[in-house]
N, C-alpha and C. Protein backbone atom coordinates (compact mmCIF):
# COMPACT_ATOMS: atom_id res chain seq x y z
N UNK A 1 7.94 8.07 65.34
CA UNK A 1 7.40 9.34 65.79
C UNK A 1 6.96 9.19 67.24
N UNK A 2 7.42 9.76 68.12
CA UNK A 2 6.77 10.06 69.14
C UNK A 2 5.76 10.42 69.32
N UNK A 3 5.04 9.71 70.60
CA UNK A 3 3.45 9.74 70.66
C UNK A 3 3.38 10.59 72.26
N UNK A 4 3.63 10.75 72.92
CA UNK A 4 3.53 11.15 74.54
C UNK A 4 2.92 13.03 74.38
N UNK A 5 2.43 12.90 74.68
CA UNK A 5 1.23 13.92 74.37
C UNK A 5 1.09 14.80 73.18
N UNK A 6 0.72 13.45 72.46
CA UNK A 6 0.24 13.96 71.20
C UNK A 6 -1.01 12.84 71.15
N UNK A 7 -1.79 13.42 70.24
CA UNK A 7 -3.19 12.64 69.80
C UNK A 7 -2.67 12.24 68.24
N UNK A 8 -2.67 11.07 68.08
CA UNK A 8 -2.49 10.59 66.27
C UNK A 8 -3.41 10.57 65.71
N UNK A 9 -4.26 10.97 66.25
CA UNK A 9 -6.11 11.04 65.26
C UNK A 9 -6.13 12.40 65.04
N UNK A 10 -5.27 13.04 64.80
CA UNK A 10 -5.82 14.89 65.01
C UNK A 10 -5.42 14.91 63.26
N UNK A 11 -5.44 15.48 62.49
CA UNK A 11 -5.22 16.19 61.39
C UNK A 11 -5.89 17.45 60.78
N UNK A 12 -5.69 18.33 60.17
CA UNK A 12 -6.04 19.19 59.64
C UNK A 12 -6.36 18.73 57.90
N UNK A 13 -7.77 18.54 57.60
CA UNK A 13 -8.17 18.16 56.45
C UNK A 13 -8.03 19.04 55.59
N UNK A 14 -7.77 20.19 55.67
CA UNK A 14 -7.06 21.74 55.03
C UNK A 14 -5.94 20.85 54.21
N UNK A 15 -4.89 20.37 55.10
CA UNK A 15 -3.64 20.34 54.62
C UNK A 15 -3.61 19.04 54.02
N UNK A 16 -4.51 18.27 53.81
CA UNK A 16 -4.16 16.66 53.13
C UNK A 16 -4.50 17.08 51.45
N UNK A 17 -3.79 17.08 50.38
CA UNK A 17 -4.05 16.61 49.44
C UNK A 17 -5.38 15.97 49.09
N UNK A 18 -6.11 16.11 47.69
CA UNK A 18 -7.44 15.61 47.19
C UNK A 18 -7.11 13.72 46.78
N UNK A 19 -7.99 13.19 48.14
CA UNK A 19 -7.75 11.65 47.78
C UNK A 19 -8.26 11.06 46.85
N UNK A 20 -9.68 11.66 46.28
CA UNK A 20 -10.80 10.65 45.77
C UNK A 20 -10.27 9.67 44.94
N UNK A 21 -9.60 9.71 43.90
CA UNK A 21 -8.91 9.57 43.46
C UNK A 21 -7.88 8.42 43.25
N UNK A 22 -7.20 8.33 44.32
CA UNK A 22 -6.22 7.29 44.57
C UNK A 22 -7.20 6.26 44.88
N UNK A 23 -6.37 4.87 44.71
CA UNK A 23 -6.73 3.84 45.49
C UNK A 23 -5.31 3.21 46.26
N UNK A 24 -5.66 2.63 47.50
CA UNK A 24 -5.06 2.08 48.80
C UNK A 24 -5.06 1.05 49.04
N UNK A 25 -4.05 0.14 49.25
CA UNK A 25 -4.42 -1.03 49.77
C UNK A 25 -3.70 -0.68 51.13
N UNK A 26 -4.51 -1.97 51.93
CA UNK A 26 -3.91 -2.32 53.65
C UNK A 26 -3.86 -3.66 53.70
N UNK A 27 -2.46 -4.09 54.57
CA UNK A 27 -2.24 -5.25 54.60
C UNK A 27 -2.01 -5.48 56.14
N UNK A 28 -2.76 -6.25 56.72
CA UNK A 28 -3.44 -6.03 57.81
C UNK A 28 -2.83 -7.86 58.55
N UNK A 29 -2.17 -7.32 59.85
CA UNK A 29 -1.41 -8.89 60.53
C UNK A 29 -2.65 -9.33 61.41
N UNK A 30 -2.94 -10.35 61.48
CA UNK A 30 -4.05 -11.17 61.94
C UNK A 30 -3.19 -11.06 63.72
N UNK A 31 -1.86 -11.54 63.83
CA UNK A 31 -1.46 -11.14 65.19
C UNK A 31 -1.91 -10.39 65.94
N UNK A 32 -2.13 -10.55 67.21
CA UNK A 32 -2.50 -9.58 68.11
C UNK A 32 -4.01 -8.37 67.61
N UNK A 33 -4.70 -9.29 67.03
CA UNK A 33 -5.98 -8.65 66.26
C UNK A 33 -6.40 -7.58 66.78
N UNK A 34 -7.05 -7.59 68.35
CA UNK A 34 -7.53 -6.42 68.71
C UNK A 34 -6.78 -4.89 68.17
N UNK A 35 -5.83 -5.20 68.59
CA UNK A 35 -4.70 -3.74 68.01
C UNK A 35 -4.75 -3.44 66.77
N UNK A 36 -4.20 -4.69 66.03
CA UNK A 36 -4.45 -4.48 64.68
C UNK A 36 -5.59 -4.28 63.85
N UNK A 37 -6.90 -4.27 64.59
CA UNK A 37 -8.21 -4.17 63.83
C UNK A 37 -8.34 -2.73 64.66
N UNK A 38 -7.89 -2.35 65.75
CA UNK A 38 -8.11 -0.79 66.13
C UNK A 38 -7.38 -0.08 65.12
N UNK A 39 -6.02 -0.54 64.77
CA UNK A 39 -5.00 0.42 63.19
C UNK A 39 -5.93 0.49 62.50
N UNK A 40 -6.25 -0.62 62.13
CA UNK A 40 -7.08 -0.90 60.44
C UNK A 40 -8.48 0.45 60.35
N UNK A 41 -8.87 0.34 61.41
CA UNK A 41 -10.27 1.04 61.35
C UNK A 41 -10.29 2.74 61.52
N UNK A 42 -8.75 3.07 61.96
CA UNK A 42 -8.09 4.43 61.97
C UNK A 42 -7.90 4.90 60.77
N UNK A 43 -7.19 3.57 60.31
CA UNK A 43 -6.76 3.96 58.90
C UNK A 43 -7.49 3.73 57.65
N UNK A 44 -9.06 3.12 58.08
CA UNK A 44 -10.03 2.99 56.88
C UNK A 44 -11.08 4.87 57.19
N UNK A 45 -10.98 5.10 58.18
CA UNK A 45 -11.74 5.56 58.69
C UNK A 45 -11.15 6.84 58.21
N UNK A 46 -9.93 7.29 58.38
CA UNK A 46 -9.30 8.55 57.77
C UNK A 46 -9.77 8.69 56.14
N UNK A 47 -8.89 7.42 55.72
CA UNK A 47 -9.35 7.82 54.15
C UNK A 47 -10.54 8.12 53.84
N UNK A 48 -11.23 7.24 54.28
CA UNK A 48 -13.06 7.55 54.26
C UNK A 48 -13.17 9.08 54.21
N UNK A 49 -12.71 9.91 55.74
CA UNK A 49 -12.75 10.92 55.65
C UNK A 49 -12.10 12.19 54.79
N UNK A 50 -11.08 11.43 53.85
CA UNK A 50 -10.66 12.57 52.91
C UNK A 50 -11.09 12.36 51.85
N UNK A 51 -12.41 11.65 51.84
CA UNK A 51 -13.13 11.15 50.55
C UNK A 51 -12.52 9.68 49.48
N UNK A 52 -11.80 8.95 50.30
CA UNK A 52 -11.16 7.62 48.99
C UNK A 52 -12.52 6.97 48.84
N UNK A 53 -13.28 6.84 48.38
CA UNK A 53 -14.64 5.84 47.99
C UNK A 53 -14.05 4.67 48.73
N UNK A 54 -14.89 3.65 49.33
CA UNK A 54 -14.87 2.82 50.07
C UNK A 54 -14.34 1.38 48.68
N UNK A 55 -14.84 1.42 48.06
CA UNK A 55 -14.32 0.68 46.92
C UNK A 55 -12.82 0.98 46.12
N UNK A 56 -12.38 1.81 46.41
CA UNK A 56 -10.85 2.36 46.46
C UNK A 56 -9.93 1.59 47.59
N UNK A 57 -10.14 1.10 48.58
CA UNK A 57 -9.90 0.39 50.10
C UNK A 57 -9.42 -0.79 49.36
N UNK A 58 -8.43 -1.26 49.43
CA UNK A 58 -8.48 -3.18 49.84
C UNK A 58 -7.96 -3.42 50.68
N UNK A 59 -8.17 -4.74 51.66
CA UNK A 59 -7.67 -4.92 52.39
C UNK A 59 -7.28 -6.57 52.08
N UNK A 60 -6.49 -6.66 52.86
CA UNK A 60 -5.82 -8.20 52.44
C UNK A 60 -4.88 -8.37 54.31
N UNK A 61 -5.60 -9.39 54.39
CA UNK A 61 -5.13 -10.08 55.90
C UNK A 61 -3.65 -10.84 55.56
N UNK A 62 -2.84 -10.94 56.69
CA UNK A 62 -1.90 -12.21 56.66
C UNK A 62 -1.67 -12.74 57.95
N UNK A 63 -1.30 -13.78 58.06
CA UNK A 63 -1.00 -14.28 59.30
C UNK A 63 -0.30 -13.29 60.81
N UNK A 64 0.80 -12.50 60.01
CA UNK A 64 1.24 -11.91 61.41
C UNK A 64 2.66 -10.85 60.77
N UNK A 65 3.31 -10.13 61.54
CA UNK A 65 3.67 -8.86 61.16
C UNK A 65 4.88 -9.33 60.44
N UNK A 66 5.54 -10.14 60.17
CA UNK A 66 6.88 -10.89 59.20
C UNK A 66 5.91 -11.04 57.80
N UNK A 67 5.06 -11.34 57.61
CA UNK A 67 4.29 -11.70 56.72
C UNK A 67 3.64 -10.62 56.04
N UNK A 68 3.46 -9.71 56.50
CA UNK A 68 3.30 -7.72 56.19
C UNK A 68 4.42 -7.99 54.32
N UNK A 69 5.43 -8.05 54.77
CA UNK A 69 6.44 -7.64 53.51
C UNK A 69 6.21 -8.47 52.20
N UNK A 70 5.14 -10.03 52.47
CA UNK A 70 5.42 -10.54 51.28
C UNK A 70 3.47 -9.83 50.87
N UNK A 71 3.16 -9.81 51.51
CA UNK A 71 1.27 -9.22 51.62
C UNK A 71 1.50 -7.97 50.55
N UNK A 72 2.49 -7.04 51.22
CA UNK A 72 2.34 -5.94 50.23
C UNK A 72 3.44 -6.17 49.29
N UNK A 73 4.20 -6.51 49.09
CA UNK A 73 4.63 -6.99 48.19
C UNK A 73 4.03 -7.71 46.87
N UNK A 74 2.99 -8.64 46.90
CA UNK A 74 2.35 -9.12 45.91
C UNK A 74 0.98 -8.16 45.98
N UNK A 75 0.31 -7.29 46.63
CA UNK A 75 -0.51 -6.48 46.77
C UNK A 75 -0.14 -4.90 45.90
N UNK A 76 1.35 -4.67 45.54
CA UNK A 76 1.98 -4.04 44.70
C UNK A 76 2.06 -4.13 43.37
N UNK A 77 2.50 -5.77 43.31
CA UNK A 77 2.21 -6.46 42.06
C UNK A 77 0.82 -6.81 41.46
N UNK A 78 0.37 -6.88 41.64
CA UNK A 78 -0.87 -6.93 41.51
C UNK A 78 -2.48 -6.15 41.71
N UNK A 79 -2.45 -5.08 42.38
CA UNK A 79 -3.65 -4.27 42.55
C UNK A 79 -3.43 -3.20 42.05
N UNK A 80 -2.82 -2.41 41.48
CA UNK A 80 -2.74 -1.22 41.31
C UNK A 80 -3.23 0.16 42.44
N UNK A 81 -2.09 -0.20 43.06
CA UNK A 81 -2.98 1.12 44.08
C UNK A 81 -1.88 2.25 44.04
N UNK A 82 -2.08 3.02 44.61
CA UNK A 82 -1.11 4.23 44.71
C UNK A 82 -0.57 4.84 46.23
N UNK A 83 -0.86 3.78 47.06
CA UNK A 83 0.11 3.51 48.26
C UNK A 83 -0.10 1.95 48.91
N UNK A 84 0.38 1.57 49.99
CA UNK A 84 0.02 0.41 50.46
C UNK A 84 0.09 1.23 52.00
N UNK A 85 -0.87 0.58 52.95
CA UNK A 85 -0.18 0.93 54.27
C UNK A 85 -0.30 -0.72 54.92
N UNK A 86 0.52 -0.70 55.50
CA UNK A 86 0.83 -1.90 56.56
C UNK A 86 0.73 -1.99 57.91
N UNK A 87 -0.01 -3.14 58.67
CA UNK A 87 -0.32 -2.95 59.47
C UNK A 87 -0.32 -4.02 61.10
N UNK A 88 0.65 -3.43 61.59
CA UNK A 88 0.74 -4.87 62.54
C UNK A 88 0.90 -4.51 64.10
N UNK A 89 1.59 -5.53 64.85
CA UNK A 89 1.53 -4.94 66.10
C UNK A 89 2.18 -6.25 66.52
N UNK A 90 3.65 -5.76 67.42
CA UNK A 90 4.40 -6.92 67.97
C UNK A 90 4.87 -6.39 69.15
N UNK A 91 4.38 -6.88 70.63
CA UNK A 91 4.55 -6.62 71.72
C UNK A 91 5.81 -7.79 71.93
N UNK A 92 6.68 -6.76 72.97
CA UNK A 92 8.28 -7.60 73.40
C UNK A 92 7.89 -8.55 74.66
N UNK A 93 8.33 -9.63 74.26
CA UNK A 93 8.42 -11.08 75.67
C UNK A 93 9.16 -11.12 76.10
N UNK A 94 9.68 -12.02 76.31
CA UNK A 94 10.82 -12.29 77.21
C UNK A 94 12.02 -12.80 76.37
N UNK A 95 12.15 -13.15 74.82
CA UNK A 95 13.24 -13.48 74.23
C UNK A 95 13.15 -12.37 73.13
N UNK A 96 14.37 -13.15 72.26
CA UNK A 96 14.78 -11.81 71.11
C UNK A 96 14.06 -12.18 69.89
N UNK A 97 12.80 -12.90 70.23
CA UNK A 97 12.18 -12.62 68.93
C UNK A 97 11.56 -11.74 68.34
N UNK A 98 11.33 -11.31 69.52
CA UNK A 98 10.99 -9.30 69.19
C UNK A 98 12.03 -8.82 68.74
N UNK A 99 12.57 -8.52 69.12
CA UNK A 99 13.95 -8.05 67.93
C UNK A 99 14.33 -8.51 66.69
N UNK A 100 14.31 -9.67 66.53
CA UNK A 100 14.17 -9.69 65.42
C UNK A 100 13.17 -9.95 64.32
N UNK A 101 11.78 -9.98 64.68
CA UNK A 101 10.67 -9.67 64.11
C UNK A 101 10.53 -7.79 63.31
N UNK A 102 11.22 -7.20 64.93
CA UNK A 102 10.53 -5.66 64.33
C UNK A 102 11.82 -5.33 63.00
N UNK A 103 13.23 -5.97 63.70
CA UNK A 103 13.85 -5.68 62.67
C UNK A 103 13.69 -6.07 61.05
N UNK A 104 13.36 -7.17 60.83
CA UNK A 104 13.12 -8.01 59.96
C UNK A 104 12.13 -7.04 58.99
N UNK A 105 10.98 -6.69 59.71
CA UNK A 105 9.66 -6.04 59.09
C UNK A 105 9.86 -4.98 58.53
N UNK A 106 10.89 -3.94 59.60
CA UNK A 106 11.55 -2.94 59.08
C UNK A 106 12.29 -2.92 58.31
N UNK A 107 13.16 -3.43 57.91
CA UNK A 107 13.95 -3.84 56.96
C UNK A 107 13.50 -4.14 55.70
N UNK A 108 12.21 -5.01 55.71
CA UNK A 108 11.18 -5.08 54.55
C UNK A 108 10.49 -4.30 54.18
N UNK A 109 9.92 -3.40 54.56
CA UNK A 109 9.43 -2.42 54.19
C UNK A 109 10.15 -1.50 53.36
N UNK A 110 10.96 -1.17 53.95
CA UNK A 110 12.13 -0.55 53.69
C UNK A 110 12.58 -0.42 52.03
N UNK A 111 12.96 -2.44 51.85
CA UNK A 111 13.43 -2.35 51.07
C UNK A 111 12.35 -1.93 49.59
N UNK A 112 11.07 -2.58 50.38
CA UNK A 112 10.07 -2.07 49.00
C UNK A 112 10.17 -0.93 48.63
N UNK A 113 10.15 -0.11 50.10
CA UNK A 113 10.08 1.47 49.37
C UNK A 113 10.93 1.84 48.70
N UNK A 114 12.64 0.91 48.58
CA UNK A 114 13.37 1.32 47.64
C UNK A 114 12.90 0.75 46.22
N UNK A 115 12.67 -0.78 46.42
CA UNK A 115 12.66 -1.23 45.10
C UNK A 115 11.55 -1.01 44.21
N UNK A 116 10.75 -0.41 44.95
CA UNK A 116 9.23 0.18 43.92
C UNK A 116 8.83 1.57 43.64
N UNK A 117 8.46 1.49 43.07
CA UNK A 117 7.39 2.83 43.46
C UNK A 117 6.21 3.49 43.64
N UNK A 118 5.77 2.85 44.42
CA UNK A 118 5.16 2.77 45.34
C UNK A 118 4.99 2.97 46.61
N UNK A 119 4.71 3.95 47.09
CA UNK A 119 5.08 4.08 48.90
C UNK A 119 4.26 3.27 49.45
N UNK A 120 5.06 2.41 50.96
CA UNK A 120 4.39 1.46 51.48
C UNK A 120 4.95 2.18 53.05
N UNK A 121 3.32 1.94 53.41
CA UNK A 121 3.51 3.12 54.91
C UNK A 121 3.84 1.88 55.94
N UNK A 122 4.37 2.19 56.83
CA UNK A 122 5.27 1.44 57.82
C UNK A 122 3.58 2.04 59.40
N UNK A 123 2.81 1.21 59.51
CA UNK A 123 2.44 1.17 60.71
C UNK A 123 1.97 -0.25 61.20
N UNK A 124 3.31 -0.43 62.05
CA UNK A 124 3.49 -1.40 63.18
C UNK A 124 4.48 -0.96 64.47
N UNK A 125 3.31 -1.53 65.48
CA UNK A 125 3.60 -1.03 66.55
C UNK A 125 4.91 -1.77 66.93
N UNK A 126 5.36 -1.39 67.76
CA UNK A 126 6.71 -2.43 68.54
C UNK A 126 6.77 -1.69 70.11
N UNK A 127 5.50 -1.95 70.56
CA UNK A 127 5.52 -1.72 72.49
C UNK A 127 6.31 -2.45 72.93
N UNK A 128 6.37 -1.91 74.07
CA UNK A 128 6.86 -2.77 75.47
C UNK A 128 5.52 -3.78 75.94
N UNK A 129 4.36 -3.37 75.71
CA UNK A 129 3.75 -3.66 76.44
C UNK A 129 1.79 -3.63 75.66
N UNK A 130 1.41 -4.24 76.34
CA UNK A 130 -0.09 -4.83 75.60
C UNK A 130 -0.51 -3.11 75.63
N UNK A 131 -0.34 -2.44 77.19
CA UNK A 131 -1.01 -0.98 77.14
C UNK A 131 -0.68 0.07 76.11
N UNK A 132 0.37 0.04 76.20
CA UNK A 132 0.96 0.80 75.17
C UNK A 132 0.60 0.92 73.55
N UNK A 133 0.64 -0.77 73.50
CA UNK A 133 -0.53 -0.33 72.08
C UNK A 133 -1.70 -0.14 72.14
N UNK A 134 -2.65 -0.86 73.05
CA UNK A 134 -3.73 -0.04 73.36
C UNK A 134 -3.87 1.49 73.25
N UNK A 135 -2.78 2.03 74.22
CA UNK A 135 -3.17 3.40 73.74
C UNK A 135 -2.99 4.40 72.43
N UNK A 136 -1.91 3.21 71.60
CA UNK A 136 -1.88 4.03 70.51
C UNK A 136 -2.90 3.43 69.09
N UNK A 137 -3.84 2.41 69.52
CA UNK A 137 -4.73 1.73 68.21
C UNK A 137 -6.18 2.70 68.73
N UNK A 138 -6.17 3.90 69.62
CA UNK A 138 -7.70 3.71 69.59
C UNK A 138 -7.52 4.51 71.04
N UNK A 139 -6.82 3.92 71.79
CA UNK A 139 -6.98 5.07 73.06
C UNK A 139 -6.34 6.54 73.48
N UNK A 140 -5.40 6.54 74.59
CA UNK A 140 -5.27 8.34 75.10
C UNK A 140 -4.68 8.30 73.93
N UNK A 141 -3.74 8.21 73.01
CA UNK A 141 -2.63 8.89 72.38
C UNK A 141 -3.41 8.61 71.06
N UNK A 142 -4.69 8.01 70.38
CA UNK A 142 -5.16 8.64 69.43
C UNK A 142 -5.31 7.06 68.56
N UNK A 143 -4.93 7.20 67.16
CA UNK A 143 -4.83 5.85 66.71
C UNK A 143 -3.80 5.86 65.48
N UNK A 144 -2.79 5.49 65.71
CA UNK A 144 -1.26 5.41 64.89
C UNK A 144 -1.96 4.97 63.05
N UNK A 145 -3.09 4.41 62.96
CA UNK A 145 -2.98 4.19 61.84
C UNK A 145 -4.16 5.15 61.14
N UNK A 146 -4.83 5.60 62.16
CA UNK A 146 -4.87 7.43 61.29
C UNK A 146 -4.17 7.92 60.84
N UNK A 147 -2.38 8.28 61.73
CA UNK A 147 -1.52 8.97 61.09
C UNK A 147 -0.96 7.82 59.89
N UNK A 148 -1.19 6.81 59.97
CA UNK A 148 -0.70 6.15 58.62
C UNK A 148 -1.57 6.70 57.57
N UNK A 149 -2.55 6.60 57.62
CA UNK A 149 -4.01 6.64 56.29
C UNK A 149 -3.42 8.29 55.97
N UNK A 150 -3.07 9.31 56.55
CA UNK A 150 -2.70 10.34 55.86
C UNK A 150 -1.62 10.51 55.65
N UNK A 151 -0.49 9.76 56.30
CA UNK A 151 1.22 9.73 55.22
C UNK A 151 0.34 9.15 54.17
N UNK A 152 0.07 8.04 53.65
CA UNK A 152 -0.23 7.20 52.61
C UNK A 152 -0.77 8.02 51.43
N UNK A 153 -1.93 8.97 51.60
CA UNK A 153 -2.67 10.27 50.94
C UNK A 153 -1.21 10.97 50.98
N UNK A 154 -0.59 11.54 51.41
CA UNK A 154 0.44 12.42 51.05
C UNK A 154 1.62 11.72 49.99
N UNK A 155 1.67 11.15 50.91
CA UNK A 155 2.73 10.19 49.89
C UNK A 155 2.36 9.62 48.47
N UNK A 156 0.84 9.41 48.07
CA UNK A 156 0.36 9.07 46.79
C UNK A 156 0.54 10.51 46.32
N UNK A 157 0.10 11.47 46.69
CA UNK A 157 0.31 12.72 46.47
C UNK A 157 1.32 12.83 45.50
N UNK A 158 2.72 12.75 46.62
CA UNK A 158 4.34 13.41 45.93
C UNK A 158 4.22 12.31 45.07
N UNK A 159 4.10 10.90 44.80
CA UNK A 159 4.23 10.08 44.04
C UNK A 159 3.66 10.41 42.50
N UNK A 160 2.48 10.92 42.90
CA UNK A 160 1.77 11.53 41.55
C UNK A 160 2.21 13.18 40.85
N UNK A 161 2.57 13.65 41.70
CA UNK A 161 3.30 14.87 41.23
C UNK A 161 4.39 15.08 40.60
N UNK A 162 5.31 14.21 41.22
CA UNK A 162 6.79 13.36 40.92
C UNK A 162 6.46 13.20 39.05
N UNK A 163 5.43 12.29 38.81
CA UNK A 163 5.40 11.45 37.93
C UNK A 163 4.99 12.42 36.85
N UNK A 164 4.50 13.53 36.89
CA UNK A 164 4.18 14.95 35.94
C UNK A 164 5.52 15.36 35.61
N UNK A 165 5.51 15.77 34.23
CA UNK A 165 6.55 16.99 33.53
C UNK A 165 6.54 18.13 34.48
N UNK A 166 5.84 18.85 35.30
CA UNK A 166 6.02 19.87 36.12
C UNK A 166 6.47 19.52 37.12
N UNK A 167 7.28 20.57 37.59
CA UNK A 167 8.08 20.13 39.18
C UNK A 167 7.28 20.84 39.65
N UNK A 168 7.29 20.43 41.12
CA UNK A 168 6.55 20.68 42.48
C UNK A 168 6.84 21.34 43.61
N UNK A 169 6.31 22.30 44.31
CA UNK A 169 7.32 22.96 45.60
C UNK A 169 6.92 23.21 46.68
N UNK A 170 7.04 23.15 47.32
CA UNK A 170 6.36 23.64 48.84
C UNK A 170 6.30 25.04 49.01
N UNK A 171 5.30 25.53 49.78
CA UNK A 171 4.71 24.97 50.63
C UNK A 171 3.14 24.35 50.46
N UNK A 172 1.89 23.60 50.86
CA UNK A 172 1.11 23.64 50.43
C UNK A 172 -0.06 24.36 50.28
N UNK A 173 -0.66 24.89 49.17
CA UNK A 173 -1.74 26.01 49.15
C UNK A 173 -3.11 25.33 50.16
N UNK A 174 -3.79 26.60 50.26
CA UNK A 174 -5.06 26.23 51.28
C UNK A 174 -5.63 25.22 50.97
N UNK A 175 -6.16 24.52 49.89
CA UNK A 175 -6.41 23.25 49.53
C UNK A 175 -5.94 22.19 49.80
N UNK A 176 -4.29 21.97 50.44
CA UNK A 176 -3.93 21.09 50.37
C UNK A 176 -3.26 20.40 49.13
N UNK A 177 -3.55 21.26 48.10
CA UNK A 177 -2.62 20.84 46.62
C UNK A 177 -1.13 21.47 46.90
N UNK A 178 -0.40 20.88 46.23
CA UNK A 178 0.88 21.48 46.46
C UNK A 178 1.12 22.59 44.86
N UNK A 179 1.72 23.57 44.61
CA UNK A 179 1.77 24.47 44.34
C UNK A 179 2.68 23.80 42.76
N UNK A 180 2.76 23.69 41.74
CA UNK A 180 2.87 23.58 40.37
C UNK A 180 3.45 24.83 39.40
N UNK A 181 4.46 24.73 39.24
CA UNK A 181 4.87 25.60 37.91
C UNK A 181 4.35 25.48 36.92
N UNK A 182 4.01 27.00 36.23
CA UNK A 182 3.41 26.55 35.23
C UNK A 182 4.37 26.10 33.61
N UNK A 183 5.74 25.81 34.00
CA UNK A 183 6.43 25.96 33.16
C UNK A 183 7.65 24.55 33.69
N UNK A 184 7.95 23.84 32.63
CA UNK A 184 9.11 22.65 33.16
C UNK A 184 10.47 23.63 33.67
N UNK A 185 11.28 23.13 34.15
CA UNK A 185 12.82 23.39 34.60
C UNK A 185 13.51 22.99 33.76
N UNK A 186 14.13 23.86 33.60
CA UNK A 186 15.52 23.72 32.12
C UNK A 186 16.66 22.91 33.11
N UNK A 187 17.72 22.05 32.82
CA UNK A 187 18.75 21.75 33.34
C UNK A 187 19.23 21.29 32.56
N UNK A 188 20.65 22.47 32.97
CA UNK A 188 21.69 22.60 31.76
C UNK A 188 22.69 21.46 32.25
N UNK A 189 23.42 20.99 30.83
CA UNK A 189 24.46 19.93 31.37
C UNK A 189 25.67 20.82 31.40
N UNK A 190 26.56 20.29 32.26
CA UNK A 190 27.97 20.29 31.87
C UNK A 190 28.81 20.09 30.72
């Protein structure tokens, strides 16, 4: 998502779905800490604000942003939560290990979100440059893992709606609930 004049801390608490409810884990890269403890605190700090009880939160550290995929991965298996968000930050040097770090991570993520079900939110940065994430953990452009902490609430959302006999539809009512038939969908076979 593009960030260039946009603020990632902005949301409309109207439109988020009722969190209390869910529980979250964050799996949080010890790499490049400052950044990654500016995500973390966006993204503890949102849920906070859509009400997840602070005891709903886990967090679980790992060494660094390759290490994200096996964190939530056994953080899936094991905690019961109803999203994961992930959280890292890998600025480019001078070789291709940046490349293949962000690819790698991406790719992992990825595949969880296929092989589970479970949504696992993808926030890691991949700057050019130390400023650049600066400005997106906390400075001008807001803090990227705010907008994680409310995909994660949305996404537990469709996950839990999904998982009901009633189908679901857009758009969302003033609450932020999404709108419910009161009746299942017939589907006829061939």
């Amino acid at each position: 998502m593009a960030t260039e004049n946009k603020n990632l801390s902005e949301y409309d608490k109207n439109t988020i779905p009722n969190a209390k409810d869910f529980r979250f884990g964050i799996v949080v890269s010890e790499w490049n800490e400052t950044i990654t403890e500016g995500l973390y605190n966006g993204a503890f700090d949102a849920l906070i604000d859509c009400d997840v009880p602070q005891q709903q939160i886990i967090r679980w550290n790992v060494p660094g942003s390759f290490e994200l995929i096996y964190g939530a991965k056994k953080m899936l298996q094991t905690q019961n939560v109803d999203a994961v968000i992930v959280i890292g930050c890998v600025i480019q040097g001078q070789t291709k290990h940046f490349d293949f770090v962000c690819e790698g991570v991406t790719q992992g993520i990825k595949d969880l979100n296929v092989q589970t079900d479970i949504p696992v939110i993808f926030c890691v940065l991949t700057d050019n440059n130390m400023q650049q994430s600066i400005d997106r953990s906390g400075g001008v452009h807001g803090n990227k893992g705010t907008e994680a902490a409310i995909a994660a609430i949305k996404m537990a959302y469709i996950r839990q709606q999904a998982s009901m006999s009633h189908p679901f539809h857009q758009p969302l009512l003033s609450s932020g609930a999404l709108q419910i038939e009161d009746k299942p969908i017939t589907i006829e076979k061939e």
